[in-house]
C-alpha atoms as a PDB file:
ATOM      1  CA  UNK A   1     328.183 195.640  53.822  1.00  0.00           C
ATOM      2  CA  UNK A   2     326.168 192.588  52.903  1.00  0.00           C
ATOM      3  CA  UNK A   3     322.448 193.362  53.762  1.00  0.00           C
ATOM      4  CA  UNK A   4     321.122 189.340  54.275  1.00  0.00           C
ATOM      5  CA  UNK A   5     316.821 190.197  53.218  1.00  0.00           C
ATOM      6  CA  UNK A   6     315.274 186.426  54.272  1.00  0.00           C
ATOM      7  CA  UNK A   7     316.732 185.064  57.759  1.00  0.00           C
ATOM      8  CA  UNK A   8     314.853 183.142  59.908  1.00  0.00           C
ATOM      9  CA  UNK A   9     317.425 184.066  63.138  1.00  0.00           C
ATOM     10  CA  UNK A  10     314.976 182.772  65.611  1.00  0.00           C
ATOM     11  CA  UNK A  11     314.681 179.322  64.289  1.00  0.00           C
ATOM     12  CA  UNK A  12     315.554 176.744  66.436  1.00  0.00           C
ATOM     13  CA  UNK A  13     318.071 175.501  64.274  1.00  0.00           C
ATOM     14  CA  UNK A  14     320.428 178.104  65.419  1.00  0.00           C
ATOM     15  CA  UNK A  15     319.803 177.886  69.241  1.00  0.00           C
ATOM     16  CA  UNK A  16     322.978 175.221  70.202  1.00  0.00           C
ATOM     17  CA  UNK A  17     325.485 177.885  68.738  1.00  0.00           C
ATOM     18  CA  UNK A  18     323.799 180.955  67.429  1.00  0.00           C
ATOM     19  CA  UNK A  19     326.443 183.453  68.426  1.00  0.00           C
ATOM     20  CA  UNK A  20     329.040 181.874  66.677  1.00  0.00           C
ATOM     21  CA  UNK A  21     327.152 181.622  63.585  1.00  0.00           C
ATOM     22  CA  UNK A  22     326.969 185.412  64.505  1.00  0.00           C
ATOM     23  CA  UNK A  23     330.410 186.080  64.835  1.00  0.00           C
ATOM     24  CA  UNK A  24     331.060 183.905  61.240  1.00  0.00           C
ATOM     25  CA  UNK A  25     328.426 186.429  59.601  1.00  0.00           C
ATOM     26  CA  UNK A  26     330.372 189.345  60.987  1.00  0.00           C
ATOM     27  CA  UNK A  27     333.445 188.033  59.840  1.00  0.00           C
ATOM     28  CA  UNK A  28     331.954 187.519  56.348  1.00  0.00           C
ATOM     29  CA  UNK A  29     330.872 191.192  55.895  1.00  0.00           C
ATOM     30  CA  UNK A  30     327.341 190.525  56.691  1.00  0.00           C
ATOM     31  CA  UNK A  31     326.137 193.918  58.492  1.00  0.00           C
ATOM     32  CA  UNK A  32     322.090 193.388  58.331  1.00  0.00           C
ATOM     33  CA  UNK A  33     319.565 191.091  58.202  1.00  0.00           C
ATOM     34  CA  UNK A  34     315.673 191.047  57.358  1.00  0.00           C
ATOM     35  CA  UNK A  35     314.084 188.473  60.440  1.00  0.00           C
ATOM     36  CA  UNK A  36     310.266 187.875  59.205  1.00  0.00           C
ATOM     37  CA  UNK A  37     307.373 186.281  61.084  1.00  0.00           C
ATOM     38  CA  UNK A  38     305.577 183.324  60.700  1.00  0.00           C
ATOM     39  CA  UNK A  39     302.938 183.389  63.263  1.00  0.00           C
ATOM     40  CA  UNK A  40     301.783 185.035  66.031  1.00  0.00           C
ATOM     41  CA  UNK A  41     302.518 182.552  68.815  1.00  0.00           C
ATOM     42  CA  UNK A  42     306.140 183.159  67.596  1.00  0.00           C
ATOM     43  CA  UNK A  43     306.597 186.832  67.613  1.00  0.00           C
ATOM     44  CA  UNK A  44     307.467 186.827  71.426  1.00  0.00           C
ATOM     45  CA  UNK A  45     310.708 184.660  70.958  1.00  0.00           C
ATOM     46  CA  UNK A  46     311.798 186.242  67.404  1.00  0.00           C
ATOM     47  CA  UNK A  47     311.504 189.596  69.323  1.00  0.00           C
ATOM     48  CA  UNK A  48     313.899 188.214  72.408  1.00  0.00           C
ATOM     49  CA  UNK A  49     316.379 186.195  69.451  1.00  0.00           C
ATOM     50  CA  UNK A  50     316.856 189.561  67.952  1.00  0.00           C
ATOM     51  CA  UNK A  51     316.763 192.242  71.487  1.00  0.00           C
ATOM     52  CA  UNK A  52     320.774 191.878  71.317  1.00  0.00           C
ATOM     53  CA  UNK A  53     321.659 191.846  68.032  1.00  0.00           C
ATOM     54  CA  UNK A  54     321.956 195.222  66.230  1.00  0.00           C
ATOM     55  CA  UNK A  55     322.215 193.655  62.339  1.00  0.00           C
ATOM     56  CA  UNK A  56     318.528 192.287  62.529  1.00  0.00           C
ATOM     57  CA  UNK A  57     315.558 194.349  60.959  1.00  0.00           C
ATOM     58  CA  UNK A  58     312.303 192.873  62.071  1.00  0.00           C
ATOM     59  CA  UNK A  59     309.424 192.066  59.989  1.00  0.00           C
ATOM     60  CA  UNK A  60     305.867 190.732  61.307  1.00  0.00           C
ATOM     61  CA  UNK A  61     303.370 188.537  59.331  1.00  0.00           C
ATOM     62  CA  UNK A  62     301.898 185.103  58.963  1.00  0.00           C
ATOM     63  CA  UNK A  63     303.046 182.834  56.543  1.00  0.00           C
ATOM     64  CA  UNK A  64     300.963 181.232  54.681  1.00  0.00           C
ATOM     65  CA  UNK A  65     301.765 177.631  55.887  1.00  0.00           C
ATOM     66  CA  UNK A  66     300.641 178.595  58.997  1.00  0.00           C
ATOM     67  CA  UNK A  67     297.611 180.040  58.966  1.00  0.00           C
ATOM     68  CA  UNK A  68     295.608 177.565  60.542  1.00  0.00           C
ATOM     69  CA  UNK A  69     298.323 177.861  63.371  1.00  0.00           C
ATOM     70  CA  UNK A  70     297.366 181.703  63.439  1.00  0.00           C
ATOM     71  CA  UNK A  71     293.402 179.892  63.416  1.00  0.00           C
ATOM     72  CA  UNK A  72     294.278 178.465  66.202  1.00  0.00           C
ATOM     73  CA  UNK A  73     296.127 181.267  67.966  1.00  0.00           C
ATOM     74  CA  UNK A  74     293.079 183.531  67.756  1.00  0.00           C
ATOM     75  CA  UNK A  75     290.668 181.016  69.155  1.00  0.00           C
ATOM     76  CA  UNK A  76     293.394 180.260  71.510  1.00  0.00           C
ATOM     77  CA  UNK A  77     292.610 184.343  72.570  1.00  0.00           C
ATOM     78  CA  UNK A  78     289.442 184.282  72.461  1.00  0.00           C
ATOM     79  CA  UNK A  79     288.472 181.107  74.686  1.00  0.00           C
ATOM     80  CA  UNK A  80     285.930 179.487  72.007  1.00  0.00           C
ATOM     81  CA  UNK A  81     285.793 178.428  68.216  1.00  0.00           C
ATOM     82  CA  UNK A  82     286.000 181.503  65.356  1.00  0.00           C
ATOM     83  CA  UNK A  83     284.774 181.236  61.956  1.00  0.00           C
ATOM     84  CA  UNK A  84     287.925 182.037  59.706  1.00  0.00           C
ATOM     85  CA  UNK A  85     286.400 185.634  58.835  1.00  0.00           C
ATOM     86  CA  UNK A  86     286.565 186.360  62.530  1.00  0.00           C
ATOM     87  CA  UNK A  87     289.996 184.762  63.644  1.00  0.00           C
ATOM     88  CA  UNK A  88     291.550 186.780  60.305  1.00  0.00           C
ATOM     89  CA  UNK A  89     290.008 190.424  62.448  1.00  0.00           C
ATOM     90  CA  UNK A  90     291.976 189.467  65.476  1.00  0.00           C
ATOM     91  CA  UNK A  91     294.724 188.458  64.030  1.00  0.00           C
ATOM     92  CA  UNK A  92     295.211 191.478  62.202  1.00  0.00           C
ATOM     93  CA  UNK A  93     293.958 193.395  65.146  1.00  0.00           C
ATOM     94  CA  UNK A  94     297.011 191.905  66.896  1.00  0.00           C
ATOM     95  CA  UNK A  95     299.263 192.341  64.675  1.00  0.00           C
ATOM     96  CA  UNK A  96     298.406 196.062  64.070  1.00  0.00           C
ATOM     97  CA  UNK A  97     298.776 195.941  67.649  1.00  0.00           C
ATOM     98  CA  UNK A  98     302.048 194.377  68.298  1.00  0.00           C
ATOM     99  CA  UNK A  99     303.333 196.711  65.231  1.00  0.00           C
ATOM    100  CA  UNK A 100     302.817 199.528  67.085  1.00  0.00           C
ATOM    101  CA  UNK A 101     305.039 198.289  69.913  1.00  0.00           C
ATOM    102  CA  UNK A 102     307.473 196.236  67.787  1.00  0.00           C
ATOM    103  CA  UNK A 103     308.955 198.561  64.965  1.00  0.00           C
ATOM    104  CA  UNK A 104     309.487 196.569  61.714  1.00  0.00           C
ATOM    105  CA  UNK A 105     310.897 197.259  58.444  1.00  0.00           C
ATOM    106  CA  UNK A 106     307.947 195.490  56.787  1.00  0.00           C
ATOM    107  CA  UNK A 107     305.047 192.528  57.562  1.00  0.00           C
ATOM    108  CA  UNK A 108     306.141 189.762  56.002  1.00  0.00           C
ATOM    109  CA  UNK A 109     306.577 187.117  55.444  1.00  0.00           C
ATOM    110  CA  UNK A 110     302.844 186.247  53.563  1.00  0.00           C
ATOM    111  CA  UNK A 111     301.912 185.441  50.600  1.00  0.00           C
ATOM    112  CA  UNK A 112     300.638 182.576  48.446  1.00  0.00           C
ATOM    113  CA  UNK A 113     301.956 178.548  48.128  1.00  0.00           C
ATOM    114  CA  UNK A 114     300.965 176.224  45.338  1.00  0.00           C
ATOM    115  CA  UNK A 115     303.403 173.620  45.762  1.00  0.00           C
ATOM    116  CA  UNK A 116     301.197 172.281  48.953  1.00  0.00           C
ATOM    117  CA  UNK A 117     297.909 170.651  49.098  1.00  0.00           C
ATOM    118  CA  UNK A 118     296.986 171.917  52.412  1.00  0.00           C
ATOM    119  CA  UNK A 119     295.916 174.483  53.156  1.00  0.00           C
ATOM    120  CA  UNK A 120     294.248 175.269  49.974  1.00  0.00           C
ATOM    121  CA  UNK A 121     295.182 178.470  47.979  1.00  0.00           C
ATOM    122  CA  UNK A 122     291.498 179.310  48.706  1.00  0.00           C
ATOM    123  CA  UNK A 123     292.290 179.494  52.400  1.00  0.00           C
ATOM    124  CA  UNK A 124     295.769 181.111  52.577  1.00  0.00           C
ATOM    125  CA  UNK A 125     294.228 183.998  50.214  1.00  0.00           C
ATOM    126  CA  UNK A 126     292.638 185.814  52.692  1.00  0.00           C
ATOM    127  CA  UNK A 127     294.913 185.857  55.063  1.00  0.00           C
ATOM    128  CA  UNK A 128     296.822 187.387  52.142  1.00  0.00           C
ATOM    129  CA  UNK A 129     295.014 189.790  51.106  1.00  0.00           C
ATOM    130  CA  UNK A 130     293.964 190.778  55.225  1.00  0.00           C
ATOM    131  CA  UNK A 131     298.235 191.437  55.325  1.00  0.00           C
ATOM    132  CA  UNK A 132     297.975 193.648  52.454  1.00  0.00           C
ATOM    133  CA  UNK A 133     295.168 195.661  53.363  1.00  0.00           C
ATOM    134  CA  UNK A 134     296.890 196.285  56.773  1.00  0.00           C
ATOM    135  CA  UNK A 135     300.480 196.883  54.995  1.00  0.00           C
ATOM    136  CA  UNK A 136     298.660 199.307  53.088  1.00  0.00           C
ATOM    137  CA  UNK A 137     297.217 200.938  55.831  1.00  0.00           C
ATOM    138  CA  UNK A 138     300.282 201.332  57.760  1.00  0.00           C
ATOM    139  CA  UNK A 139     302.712 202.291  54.526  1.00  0.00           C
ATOM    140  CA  UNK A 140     304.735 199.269  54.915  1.00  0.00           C
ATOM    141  CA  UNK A 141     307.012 197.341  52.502  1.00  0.00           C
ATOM    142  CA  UNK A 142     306.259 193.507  52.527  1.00  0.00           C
ATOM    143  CA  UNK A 143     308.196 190.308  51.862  1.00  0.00           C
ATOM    144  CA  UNK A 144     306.510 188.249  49.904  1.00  0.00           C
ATOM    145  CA  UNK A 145     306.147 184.286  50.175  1.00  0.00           C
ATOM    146  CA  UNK A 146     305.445 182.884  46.379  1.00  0.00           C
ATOM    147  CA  UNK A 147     306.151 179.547  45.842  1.00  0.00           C
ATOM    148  CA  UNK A 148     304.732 178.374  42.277  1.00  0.00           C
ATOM    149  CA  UNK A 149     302.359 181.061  42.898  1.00  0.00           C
ATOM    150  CA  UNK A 150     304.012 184.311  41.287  1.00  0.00           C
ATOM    151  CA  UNK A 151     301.367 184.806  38.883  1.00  0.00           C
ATOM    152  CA  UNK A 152     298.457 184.384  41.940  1.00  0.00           C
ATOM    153  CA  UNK A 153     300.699 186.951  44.297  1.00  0.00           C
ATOM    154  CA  UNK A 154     301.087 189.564  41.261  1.00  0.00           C
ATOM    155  CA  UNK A 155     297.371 189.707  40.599  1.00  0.00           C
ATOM    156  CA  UNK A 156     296.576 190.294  44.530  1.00  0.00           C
ATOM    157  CA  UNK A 157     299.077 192.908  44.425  1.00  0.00           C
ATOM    158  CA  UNK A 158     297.759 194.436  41.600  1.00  0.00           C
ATOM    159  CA  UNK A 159     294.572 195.396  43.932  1.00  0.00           C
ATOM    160  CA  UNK A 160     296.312 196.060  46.832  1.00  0.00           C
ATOM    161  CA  UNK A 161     299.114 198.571  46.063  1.00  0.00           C
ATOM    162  CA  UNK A 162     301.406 198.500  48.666  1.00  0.00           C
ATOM    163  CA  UNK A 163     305.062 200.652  49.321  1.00  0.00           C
ATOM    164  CA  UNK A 164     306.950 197.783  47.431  1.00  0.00           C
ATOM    165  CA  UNK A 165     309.111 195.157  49.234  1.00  0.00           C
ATOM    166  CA  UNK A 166     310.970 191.833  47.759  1.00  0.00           C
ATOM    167  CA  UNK A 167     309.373 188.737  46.431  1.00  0.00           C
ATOM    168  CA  UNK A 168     311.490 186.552  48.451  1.00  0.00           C
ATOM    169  CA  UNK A 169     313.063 183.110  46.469  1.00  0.00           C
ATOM    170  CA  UNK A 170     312.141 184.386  42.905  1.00  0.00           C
ATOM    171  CA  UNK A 171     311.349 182.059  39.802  1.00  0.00           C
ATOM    172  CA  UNK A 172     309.152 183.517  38.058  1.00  0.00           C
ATOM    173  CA  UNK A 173     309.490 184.383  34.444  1.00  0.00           C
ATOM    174  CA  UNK A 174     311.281 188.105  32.918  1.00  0.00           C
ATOM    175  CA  UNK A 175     307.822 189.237  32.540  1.00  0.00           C
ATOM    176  CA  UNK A 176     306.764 188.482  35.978  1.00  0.00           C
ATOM    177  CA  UNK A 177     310.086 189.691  37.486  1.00  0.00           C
ATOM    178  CA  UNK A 178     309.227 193.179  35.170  1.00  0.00           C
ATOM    179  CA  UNK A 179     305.713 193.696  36.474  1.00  0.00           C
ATOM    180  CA  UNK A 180     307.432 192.838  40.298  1.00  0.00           C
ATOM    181  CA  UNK A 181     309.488 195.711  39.306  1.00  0.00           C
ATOM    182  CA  UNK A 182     306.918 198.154  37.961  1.00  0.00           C
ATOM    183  CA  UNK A 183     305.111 197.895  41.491  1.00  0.00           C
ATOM    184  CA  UNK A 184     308.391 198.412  43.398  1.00  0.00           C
ATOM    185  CA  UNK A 185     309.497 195.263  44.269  1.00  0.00           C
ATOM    186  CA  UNK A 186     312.952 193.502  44.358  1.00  0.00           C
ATOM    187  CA  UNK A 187     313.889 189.406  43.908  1.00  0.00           C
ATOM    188  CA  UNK A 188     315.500 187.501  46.665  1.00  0.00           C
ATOM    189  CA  UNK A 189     318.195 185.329  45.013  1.00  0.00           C
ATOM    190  CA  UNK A 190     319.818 183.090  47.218  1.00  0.00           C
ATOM    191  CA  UNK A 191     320.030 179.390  47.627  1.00  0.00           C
ATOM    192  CA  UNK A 192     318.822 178.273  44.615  1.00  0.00           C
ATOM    193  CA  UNK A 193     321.174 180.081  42.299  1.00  0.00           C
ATOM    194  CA  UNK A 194     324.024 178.289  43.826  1.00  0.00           C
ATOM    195  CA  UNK A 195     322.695 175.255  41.892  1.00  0.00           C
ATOM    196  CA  UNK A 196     324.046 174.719  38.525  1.00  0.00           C
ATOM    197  CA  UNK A 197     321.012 172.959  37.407  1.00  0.00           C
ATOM    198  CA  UNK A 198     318.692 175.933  38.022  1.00  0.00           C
ATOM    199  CA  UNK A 199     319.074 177.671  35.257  1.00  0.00           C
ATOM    200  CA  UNK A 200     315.894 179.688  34.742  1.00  0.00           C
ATOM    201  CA  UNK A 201     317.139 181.654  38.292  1.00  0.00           C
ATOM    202  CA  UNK A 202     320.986 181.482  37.502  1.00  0.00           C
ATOM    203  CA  UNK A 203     319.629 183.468  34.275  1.00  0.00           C
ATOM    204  CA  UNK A 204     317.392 185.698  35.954  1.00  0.00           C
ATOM    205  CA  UNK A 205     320.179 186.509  38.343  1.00  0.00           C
ATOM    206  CA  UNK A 206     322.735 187.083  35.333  1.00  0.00           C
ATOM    207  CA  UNK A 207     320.240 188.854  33.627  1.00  0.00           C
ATOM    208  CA  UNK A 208     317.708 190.943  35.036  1.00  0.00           C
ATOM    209  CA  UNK A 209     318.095 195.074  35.835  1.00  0.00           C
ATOM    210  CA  UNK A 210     320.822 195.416  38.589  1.00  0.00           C
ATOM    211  CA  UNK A 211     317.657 197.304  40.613  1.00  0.00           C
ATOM    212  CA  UNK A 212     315.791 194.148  40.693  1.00  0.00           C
ATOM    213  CA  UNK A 213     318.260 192.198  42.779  1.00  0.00           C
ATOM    214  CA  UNK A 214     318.553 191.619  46.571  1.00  0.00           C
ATOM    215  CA  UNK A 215     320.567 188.431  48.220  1.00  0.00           C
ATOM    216  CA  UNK A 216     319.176 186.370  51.022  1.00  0.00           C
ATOM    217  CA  UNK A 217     319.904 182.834  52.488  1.00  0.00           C
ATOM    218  CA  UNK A 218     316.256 182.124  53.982  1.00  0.00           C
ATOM    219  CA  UNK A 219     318.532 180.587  56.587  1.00  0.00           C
ATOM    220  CA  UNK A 220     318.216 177.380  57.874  1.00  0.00           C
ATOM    221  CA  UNK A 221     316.547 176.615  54.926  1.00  0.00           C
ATOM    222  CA  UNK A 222     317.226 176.646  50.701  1.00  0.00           C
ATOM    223  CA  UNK A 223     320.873 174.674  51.449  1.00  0.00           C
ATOM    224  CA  UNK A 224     323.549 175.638  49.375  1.00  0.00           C
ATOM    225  CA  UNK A 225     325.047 173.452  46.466  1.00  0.00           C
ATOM    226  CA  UNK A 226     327.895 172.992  48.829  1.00  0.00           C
ATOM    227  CA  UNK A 227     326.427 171.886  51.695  1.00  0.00           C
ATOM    228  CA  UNK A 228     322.999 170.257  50.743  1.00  0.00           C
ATOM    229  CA  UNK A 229     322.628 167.828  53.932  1.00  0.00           C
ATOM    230  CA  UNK A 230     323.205 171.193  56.697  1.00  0.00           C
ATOM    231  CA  UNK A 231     321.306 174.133  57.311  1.00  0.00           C
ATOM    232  CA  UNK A 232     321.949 177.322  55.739  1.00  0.00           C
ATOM    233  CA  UNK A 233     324.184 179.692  57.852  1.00  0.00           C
ATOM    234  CA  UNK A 234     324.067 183.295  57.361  1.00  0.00           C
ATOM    235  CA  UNK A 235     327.915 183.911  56.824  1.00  0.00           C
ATOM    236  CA  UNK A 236     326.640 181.820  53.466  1.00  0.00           C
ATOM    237  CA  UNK A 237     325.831 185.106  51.930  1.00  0.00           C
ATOM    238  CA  UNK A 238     329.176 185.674  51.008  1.00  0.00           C
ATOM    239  CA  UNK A 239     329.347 182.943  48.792  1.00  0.00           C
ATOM    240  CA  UNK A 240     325.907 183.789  47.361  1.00  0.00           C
ATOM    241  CA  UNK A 241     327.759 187.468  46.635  1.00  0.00           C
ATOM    242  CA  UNK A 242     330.721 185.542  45.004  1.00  0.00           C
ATOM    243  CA  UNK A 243     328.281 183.415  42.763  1.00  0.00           C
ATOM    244  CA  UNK A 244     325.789 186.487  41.951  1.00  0.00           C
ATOM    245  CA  UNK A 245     329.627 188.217  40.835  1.00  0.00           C
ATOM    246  CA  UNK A 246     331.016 185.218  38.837  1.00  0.00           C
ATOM    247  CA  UNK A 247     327.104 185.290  36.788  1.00  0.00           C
ATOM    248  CA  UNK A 248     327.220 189.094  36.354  1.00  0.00           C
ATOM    249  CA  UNK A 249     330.593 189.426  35.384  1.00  0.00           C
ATOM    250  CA  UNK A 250     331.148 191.729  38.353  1.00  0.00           C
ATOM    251  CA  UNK A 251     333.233 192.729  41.222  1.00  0.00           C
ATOM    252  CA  UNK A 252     331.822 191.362  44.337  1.00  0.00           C
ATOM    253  CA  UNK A 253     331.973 195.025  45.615  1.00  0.00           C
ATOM    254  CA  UNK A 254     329.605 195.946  42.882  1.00  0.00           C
ATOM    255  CA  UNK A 255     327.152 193.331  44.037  1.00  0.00           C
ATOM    256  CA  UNK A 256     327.358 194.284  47.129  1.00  0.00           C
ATOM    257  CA  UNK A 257     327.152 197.755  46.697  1.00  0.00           C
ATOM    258  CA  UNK A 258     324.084 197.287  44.400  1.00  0.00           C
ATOM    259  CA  UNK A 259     321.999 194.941  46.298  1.00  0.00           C
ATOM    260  CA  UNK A 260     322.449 196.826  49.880  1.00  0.00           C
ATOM    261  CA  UNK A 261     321.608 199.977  47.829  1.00  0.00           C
ATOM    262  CA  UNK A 262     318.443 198.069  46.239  1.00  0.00           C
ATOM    263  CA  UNK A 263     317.632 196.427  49.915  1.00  0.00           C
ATOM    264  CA  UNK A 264     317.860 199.999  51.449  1.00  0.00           C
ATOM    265  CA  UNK A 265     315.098 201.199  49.012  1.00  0.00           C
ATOM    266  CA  UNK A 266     312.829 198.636  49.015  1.00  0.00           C
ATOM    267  CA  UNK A 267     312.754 198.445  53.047  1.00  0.00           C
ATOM    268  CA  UNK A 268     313.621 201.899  53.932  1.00  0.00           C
ATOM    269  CA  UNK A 269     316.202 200.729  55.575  1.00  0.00           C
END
């Protein structure tokens, strides 16, 4: 079966007709998929998106566009104003929490984005690093946010050795992608590499150790080359198997095959 690792199933997007997109995913071979946070005020209704559906694998975290939303959360809690050193505790202290009552597969999805001005690097590291420590802790996989920020992610995972997990929408460089390897990671490959003109992940994906690989849609969002004015679906997949084939010079039963085998690792699935 298709194992989908990046969905965002509880995204509003899908709320006017998510159980035919559903049923289209079925259809299309799709047989799990990897639901990660974003923030705490939202684990309650990614938790009652995914009560009734037996494909999704849950995974708990806050992203780092939204830490001051997780800030806010924790002062929220509290009833007065936290310096960021104490909102990070009680986050964490929730989410440790909620873990315990939630299974997941992994916390996720953190990490580190350059392509924004706000917030800084300098404040979404913490939060970061706070994830690791507690992924750590708990022996958990993690899915990894790194937009332009590969290079920053690897060296805070170089401190914090976690399980493994996926850096999720890889473009990094083969020597990045290596080291990603070397700590026990996989690369989401999804959207992008249905676009002709990006050719330094249509390479990587042709390219790089079959054990490396995983597919994801990062549903609603990342568009396909097909469809670049509409949300991304997760019956999509399939195509992303068919492209993933056609670069490989595969079967699509290979990729499939491989990357569920590589997802299973990676998440303990």
């Amino acid at each position: 079966m298709l194992i989908d690792t990046h969905l965002h199933w509880d995204a509003e997007e899908y709320d006017a007709d998510r159980g035919a997109l559903l049923a289209e995913a079925r259809a299309c071979g799709v047989g799990l998929f990897v639901v990660p946070g974003v923030e705490p005020a939202r684990f309650a209704r990614q938790a009652e998106k995914c009560r009734d559906v037996p494909e999704a694998r849950l995974a708990w975290g806050v992203h780092p566009l939204y830490v001051a939303q997780a800030q806010r959360h924790a002062e929220a809690l509290a009833g007065a104003p936290l310096d960021a050193p104490a909102a990070r505790a009680a986050v964490m202290a929730q989410l440790e929490s909620w873990i315990e009552s939630h299974p997941c597969v992994a916390i996720g999805e953190i990490g580190l984005d350059r392509f924004v001005a706000a917030p800084a690097l300098e404040v979404q590291r913490p939060w970061f690093e706070a994830q690791l420590r507690l992924a750590q802790q708990l022996g958990l996989p993690v899915v990894l946010h790194v937009r332009r920020a590969v290079e920053d992610v690897l060296q805070s995972l170089a401190k914090h050795r976690v399980v493994g997990g996926i850096l999720h929408a890889f473009n990094g460089s083969f020597a990045q992608a290596e080291r990603a390897l070397r700590l026990g990671f996989a690369l989401g490959f999804g959207g992008a590499m249905s676009y002709e003109g990006s050719r330094q992940v249509r390479r990587l994906a042709a390219e790089l150790p079959w054990e490396s690989i995983v597919l994801e849609t990062d549903g609603p969002d990342i568009p396909p080359a097909w469809a670049r004015d509409r949300r991304t679906v997760p019956a999509d997949l399939a195509r992303y198997a068919e492209i993933l084939a056609e670069l490989r010079g595969c079967t699509i039963a290979e990729v499939i095959e491989r990357t569920g085998e590589n997802a299973r690792r990676v998440l303990r699935l």
